[in-house]
Protein backbone atom coordinates (compact mmCIF):
# COMPACT_ATOMS: atom_id res chain seq x y z
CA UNK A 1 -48.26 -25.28 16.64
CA UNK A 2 -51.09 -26.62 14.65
CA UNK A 3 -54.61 -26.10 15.54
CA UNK A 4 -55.97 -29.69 14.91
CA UNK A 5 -59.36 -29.23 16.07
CA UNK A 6 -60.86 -29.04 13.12
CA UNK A 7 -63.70 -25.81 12.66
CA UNK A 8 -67.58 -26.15 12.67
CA UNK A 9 -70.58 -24.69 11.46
CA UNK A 10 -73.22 -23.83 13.88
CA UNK A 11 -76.62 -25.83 13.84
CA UNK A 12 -79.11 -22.93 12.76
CA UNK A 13 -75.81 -22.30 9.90
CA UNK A 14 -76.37 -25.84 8.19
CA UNK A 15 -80.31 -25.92 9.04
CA UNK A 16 -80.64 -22.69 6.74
CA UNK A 17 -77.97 -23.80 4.59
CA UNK A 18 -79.77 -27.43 3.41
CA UNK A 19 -83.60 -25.70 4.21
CA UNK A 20 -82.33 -23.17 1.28
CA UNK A 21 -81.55 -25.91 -1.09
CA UNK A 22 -84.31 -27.90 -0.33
CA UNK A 23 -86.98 -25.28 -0.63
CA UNK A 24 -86.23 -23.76 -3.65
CA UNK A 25 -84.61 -26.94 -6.01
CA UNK A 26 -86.88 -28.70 -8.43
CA UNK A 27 -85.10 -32.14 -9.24
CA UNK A 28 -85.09 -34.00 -6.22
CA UNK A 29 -81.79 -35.52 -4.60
CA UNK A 30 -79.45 -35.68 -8.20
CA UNK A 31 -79.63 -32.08 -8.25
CA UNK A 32 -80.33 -31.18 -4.54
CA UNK A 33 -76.69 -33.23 -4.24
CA UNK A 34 -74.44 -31.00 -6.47
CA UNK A 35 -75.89 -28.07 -4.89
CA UNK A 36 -74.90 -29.21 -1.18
CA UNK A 37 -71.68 -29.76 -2.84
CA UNK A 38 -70.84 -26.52 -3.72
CA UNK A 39 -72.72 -24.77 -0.62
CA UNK A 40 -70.31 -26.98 1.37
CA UNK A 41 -67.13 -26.23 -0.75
CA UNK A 42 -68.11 -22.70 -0.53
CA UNK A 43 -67.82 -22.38 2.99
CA UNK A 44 -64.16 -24.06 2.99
CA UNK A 45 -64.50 -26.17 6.07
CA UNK A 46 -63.92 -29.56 4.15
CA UNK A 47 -61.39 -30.63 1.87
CA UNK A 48 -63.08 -31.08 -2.08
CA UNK A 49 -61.94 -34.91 -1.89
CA UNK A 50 -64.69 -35.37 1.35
CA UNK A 51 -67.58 -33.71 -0.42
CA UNK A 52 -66.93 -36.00 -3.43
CA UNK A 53 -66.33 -38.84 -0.98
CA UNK A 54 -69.76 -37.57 0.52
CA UNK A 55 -71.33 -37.72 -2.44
CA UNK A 56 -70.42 -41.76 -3.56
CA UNK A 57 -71.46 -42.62 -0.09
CA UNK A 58 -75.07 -40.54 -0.27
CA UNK A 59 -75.51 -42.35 -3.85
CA UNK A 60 -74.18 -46.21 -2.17
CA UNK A 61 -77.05 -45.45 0.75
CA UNK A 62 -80.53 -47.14 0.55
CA UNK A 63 -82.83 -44.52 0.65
CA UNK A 64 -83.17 -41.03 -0.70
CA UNK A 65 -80.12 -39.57 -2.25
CA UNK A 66 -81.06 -35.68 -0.69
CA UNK A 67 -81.44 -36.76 2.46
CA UNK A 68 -78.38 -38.96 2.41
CA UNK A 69 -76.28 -36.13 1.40
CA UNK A 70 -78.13 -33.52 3.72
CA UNK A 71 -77.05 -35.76 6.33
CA UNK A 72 -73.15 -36.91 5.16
CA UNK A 73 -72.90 -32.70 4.84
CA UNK A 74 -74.99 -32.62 8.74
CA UNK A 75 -72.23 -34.67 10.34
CA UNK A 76 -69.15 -33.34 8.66
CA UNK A 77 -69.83 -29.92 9.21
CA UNK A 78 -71.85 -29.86 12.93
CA UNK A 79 -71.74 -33.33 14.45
CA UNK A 80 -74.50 -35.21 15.26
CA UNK A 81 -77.00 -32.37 15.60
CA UNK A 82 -75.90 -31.13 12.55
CA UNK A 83 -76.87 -34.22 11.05
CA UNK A 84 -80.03 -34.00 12.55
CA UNK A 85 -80.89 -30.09 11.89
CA UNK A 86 -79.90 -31.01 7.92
CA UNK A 87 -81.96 -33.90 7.36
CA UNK A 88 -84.88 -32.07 9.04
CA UNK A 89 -84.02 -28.68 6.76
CA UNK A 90 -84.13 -31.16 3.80
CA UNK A 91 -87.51 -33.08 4.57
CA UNK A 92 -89.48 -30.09 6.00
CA UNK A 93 -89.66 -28.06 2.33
CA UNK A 94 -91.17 -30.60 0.56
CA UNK A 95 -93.80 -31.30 3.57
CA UNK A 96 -94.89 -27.65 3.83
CA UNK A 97 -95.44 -27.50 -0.14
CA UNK A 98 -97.59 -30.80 -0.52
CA UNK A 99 -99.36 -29.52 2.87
CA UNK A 100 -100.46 -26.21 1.48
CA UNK A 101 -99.94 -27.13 -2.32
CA UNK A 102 -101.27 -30.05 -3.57
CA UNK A 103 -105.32 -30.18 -3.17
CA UNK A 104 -104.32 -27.02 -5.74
CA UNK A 105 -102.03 -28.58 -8.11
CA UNK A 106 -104.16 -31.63 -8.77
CA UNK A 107 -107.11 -29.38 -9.35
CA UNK A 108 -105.22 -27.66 -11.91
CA UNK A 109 -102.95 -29.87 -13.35
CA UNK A 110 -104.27 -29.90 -16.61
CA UNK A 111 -103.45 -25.75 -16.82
CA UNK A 112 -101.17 -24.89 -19.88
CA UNK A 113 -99.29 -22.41 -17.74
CA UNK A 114 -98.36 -25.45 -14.99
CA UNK A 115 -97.48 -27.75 -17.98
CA UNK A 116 -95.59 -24.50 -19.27
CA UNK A 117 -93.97 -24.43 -16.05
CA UNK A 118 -92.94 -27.80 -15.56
CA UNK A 119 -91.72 -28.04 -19.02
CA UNK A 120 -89.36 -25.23 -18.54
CA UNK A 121 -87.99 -26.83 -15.15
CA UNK A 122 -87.20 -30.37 -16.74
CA UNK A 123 -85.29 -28.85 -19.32
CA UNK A 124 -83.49 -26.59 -16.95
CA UNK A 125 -82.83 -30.10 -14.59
CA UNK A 126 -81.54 -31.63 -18.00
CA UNK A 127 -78.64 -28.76 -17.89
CA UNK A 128 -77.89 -28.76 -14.26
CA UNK A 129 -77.47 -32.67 -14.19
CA UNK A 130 -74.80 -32.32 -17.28
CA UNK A 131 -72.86 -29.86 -15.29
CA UNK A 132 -73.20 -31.60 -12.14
CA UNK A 133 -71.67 -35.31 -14.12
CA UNK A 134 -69.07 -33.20 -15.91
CA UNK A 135 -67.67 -31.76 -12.91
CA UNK A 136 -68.06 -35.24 -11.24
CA UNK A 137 -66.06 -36.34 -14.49
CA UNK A 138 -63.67 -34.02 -14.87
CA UNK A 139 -62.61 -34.66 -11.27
CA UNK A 140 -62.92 -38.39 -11.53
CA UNK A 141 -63.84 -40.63 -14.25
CA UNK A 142 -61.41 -38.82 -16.53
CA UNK A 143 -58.25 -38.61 -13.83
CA UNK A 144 -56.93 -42.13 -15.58
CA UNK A 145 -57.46 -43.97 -18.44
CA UNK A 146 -58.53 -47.29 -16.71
CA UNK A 147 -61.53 -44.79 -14.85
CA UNK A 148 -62.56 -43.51 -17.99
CA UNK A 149 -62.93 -47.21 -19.55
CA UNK A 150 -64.54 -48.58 -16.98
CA UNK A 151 -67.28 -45.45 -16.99
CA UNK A 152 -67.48 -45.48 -20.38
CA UNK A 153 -67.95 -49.61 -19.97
CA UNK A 154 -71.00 -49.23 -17.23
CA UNK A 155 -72.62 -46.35 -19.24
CA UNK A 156 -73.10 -48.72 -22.49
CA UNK A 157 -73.94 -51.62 -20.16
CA UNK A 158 -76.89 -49.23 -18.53
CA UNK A 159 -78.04 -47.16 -21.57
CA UNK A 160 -77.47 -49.58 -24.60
CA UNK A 161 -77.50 -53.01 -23.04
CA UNK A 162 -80.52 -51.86 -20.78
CA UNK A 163 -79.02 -53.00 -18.09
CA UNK A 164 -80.29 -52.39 -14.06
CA UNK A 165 -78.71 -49.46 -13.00
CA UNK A 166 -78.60 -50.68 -9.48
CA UNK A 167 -76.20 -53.43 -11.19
CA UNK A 168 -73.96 -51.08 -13.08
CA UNK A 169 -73.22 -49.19 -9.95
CA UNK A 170 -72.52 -52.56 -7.70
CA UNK A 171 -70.58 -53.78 -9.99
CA UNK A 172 -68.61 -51.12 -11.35
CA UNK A 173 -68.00 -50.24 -8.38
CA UNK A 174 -66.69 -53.74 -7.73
CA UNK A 175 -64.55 -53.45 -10.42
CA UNK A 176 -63.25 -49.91 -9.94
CA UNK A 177 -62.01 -51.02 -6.39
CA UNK A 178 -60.04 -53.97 -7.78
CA UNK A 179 -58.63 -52.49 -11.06
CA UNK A 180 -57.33 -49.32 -8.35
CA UNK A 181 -56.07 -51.13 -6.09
CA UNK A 182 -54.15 -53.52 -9.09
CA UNK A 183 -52.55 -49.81 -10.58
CA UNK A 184 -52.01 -48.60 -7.00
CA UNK A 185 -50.05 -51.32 -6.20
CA UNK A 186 -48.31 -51.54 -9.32
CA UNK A 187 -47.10 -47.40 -9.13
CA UNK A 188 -45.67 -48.57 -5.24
CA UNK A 189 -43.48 -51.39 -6.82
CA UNK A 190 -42.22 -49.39 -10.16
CA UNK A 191 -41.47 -46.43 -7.13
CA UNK A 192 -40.05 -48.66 -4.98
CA UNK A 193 -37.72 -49.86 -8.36
């Protein structure tokens, strides 16, 4: 017999999990996202098609991305109060360090060895970001044809037609939905042939 209940992280578990992520990730909630990713497909409680289903929905959700995921990852692996303990593990980093931080930063912003820093951490974001998308690609855009030529389509419409990004991503994903469901249907009828 099956065990159908399905298994659960404790609360303290996720808290530390997202607090870890949060604390030490420069980037904000692109980066912070592919990281809860992989924390969550490294514990093997969900499925790799949730966490990437996790993922559209934190990006779809008014707000901020981070906290959206810290939450979608919350609720799948704790409940409720797992929801809860993440998004407070992912908004209390970023409180402590402008608390204790930022009178200091702005009174030395101007210091080569911040710029220094900062420099080195946007070019590091630059690489994480590519490896996050590839994956995201790999896994998605590039599983059929009509997925890669509609990505390809909304990328030129955002970068070279300077179109609203907000835009691209309603309706692409407009269009994605349709054009899926047109190939979906037609694979049940040449099956069914």
């Amino acid at each position: 017999m099956e065990n159908t209940e399905k298994r659960k992280m404790g609360i303290f578990a996720i808290f530390m999990m997202i607090f870890k992520i949060s604390a030490f990730t420069l980037g904000g909630g692109p980066v912070m996202i592919g990281l809860i990713k992989e924390a969550i497909d490294r514990t093997g409680l969900l499925p790799e098609e949730q966490t990437t289903d996790m993922i559209a929905l934190s990006l779809a959700a008014p707000g901020a991305v981070g906290v959206a995921m810290a939450y979608q990852a919350g609720l799948a692996l704790g409940g409720g109060a797992g929801a809860a303990a993440a998004v407070f593990a992912m908004a209390l980093p970023p409180f402590i360090a402008i608390f204790l931080l930022s009178s200091w930063l702005l009174a030395h912003m101007g210091s080569p060895f911040i710029t220094a820093f900062f420099n080195g951490a946007t070019a590091a974001l630059v690489i994480v970001l590519g490896a996050i998308v590839w994956k995201l690609a790999k896994k998605n855009a590039l599983s059929s044809l009509h997925n890669t030529i509609l990505c390809l389509a909304v990328a030129a419409a955002v970068l070279m037609l300077k179109v609203s990004p907000v835009w691209g991503l309603i309706v692409g994903t407009f269009v994605g939905v349709i054009v899926n469901l047109f190939f979906e249907k037609k694979e049940k009828k040449g099956e069914k042939a």
